[in-house]
Protein backbone atom coordinates (compact mmCIF):
# COMPACT_ATOMS: atom_id res chain seq x y z
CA UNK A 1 0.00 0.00 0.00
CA UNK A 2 1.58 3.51 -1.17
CA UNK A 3 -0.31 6.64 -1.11
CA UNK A 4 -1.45 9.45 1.73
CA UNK A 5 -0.96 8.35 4.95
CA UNK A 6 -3.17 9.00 8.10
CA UNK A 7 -1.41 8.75 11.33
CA UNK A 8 -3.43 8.43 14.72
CA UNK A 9 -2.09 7.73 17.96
CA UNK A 10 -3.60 5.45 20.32
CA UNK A 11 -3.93 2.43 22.64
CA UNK A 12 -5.46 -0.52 21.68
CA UNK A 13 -7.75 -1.11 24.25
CA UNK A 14 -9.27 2.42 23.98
CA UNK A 15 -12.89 1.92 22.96
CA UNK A 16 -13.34 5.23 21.05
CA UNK A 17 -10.13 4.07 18.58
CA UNK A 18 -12.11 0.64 17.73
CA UNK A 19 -14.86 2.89 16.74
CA UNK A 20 -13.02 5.89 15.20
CA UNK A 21 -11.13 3.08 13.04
CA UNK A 22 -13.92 0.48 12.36
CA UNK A 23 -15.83 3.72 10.50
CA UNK A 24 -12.76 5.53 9.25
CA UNK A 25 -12.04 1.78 7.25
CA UNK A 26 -15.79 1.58 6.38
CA UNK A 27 -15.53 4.91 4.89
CA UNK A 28 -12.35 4.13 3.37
CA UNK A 29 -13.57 1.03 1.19
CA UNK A 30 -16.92 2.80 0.37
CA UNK A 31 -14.89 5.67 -1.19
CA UNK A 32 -12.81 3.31 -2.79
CA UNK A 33 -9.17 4.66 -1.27
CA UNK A 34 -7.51 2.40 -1.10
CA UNK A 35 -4.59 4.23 -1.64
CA UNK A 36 -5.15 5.96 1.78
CA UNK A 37 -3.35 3.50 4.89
CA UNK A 38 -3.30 4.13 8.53
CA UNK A 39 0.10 4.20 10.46
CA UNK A 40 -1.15 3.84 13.61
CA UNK A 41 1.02 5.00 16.65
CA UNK A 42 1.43 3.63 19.85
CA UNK A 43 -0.27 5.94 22.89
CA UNK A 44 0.00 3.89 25.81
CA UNK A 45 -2.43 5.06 28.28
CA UNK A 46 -0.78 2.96 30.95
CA UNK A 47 2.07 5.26 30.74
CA UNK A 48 0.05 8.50 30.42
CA UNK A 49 -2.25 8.09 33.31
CA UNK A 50 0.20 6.62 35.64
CA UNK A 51 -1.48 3.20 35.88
CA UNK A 52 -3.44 0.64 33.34
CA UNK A 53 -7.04 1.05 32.13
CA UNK A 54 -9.39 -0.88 34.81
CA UNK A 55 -11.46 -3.48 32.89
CA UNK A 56 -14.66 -2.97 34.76
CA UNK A 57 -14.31 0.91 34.01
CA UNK A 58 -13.33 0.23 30.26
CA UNK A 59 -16.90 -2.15 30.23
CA UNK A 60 -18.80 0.57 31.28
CA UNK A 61 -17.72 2.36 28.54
CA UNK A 62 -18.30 0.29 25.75
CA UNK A 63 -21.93 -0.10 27.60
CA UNK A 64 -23.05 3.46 26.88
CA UNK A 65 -20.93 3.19 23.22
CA UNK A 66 -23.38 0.03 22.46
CA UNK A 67 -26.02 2.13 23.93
CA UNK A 68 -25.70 5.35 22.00
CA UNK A 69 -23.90 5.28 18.26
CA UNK A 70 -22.16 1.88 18.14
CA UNK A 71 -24.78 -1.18 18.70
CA UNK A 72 -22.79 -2.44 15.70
CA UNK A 73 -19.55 -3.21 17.62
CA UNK A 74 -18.01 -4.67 21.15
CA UNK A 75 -20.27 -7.40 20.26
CA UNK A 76 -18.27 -10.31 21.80
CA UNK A 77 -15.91 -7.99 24.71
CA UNK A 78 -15.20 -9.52 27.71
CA UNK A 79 -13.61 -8.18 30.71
CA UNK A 80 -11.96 -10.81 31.65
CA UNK A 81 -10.15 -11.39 28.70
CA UNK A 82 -8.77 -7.46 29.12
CA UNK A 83 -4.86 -7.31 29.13
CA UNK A 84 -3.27 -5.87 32.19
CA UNK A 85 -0.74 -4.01 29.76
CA UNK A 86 -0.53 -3.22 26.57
CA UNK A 87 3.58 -2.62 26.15
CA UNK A 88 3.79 -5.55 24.13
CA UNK A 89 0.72 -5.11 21.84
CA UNK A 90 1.76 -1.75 21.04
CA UNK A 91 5.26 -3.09 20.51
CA UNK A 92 3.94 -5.86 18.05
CA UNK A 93 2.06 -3.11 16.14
CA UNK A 94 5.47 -0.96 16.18
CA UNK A 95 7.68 -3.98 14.78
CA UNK A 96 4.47 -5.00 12.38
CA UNK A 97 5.04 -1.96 10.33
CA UNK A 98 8.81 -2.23 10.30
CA UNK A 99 7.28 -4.58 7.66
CA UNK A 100 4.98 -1.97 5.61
CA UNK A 101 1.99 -0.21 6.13
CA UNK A 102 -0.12 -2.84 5.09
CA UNK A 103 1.12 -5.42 7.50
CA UNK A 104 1.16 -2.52 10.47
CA UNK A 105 -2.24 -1.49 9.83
CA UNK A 106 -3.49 -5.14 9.64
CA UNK A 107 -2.24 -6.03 13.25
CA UNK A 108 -3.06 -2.84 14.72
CA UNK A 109 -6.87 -3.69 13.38
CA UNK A 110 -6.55 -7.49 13.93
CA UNK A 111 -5.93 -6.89 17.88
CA UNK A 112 -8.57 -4.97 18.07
CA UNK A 113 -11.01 -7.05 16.48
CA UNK A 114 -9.55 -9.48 18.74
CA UNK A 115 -10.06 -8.18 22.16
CA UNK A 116 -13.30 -6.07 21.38
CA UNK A 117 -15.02 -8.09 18.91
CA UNK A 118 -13.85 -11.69 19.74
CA UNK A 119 -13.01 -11.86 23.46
CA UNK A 120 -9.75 -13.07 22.78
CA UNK A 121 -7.05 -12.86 26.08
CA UNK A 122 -4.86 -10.68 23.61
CA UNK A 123 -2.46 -10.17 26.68
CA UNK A 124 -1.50 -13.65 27.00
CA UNK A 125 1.68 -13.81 25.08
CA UNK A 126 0.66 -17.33 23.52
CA UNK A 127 -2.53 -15.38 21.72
CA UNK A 128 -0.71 -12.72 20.89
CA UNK A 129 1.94 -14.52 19.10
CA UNK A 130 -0.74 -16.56 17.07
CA UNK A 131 -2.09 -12.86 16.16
CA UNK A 132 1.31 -12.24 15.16
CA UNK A 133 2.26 -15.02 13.33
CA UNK A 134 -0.90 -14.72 11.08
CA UNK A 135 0.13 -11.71 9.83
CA UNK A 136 4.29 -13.17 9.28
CA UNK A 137 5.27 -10.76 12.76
CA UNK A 138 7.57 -11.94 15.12
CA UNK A 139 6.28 -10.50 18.81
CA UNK A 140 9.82 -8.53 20.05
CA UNK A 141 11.06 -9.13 23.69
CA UNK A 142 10.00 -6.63 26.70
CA UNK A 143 12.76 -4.35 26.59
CA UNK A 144 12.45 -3.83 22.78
CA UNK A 145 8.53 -2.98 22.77
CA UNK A 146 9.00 -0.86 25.56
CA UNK A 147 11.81 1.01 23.67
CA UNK A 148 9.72 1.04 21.09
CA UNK A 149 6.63 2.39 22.97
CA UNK A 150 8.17 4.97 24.92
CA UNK A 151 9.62 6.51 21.40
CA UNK A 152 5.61 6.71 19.71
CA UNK A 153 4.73 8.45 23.04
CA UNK A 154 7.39 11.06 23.09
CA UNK A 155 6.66 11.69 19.28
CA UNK A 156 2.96 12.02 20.41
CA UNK A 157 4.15 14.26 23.22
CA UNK A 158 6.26 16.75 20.68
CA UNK A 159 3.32 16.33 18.18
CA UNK A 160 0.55 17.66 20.49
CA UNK A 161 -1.18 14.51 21.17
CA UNK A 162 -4.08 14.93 23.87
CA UNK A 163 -5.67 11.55 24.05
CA UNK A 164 -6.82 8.49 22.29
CA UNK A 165 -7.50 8.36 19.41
CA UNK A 166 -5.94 11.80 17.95
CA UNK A 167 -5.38 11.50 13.96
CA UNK A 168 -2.99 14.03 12.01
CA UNK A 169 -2.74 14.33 8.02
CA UNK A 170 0.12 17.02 7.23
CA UNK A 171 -0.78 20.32 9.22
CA UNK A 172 -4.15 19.76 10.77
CA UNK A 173 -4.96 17.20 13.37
CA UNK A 174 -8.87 15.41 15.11
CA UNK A 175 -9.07 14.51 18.86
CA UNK A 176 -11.68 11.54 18.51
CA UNK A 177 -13.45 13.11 15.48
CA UNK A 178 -16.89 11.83 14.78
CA UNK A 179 -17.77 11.24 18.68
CA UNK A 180 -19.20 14.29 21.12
CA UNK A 181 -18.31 12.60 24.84
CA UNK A 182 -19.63 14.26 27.69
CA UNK A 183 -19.34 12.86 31.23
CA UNK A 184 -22.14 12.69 33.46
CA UNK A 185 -22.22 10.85 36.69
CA UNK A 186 -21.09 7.45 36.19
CA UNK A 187 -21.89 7.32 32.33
CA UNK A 188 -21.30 8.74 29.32
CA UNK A 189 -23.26 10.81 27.13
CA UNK A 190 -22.17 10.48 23.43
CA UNK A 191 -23.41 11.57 20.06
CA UNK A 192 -22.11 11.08 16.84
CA UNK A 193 -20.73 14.47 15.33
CA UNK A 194 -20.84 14.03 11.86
CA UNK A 195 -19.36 17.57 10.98
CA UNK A 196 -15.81 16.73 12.16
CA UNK A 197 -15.81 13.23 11.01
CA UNK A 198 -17.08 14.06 7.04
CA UNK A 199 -14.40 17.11 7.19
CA UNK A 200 -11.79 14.52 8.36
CA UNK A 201 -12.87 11.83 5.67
CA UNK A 202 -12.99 14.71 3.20
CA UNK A 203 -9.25 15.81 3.47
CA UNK A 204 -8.27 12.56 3.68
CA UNK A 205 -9.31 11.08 0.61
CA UNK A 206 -8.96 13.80 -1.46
């Protein structure tokens, strides 16, 4: 794959980036870019926040998600099956696209649909080396992801980055475009905001 490149930062077990991808790849193949690939970048919340993303509290989220604009997706999550780090799945997805776009994109999108869509224990190393070696990836050891990791997040740190998922194309740059959030209480409210999203899409596969 060779073309325009959209980078977005992001974790992998952030709920908004399975949605924000799942429709920007929808609207990809309806448009018929295909010249148009992802690089996505690792944006390890772990690190950010000072301490992993709590299942229970990730569950909730995908509740009101399900609830409100994405019935469509989480359909098989399961909490117990949530990693209790994501170094080394971010450090897969680094290595992947030491291989090409194409093969980067494919396992940042195949973990995903693993852990959100399939229920799959994508933290146990034996899983995650079967996701791997689908896609012809070789998992790297600890300290290498890590490196790895903790070079995407400074690059998201010099680049601006303020959360998951935040996309860039050359100059201009979305924080979670196509999804109003609004905290209130214990849930979320969220609407879809198409305005963003379709000016996002537009620039990006013109």
């Amino acid at each position: 794959m060779s073309g325009r490149v959209v980078e977005v930062f992001a974790d992998v077990v952030c709920p908004f980036t399975h949605v924000g991808l799942r429709r920007f790849v929808q609207a990809r193949a309806e448009a018929g870019a295909t010249e148009v690939a992802l690089r996505v970048r690792a944006w390890p919340l772990e690190l950010v926040n000072g301490e992993p993303l709590d299942a229970d509290f990730v569950a909730e989220e995908i509740a009101d998600l399900r609830a409100q604009v994405a019935g469509d997706l989480f359909t098989g999550f399961d909490p117990a099956a949530f990693p209790s780090s994501t170094i080394g799945l971010l450090g897969l997805v680094e290595v992947a696209y030491e291989q090409g776009l194409t093969t980067g994109e494919s396992v940042s999108l195949a973990l995903r649909d693993a852990l959100f869509e399939r229920g799959r224990p994508v933290g146990d190393p034996a899983v995650l080396a079967v996701i791997a070696a689908d896609h012809g990836v070789v998992p790297p050891d600890a300290e290498t992801a890590a490196a790895l990791v903790e070079a995407s997040w400074a690059a998201g740190q010099e680049r601006g980055v303020i959360g998951s998922p935040h996309f860039f194309l050359s100059d201009d740059s979305w924080f979670c475009p196509g999804l109003d959030i609004e905290r209130q209480g214990h849930h979320l409210h969220i609407e879809a905001d198409e305005g963003p999203f379709r000016e996002f899409l537009t620039q990006a596969f013109a």
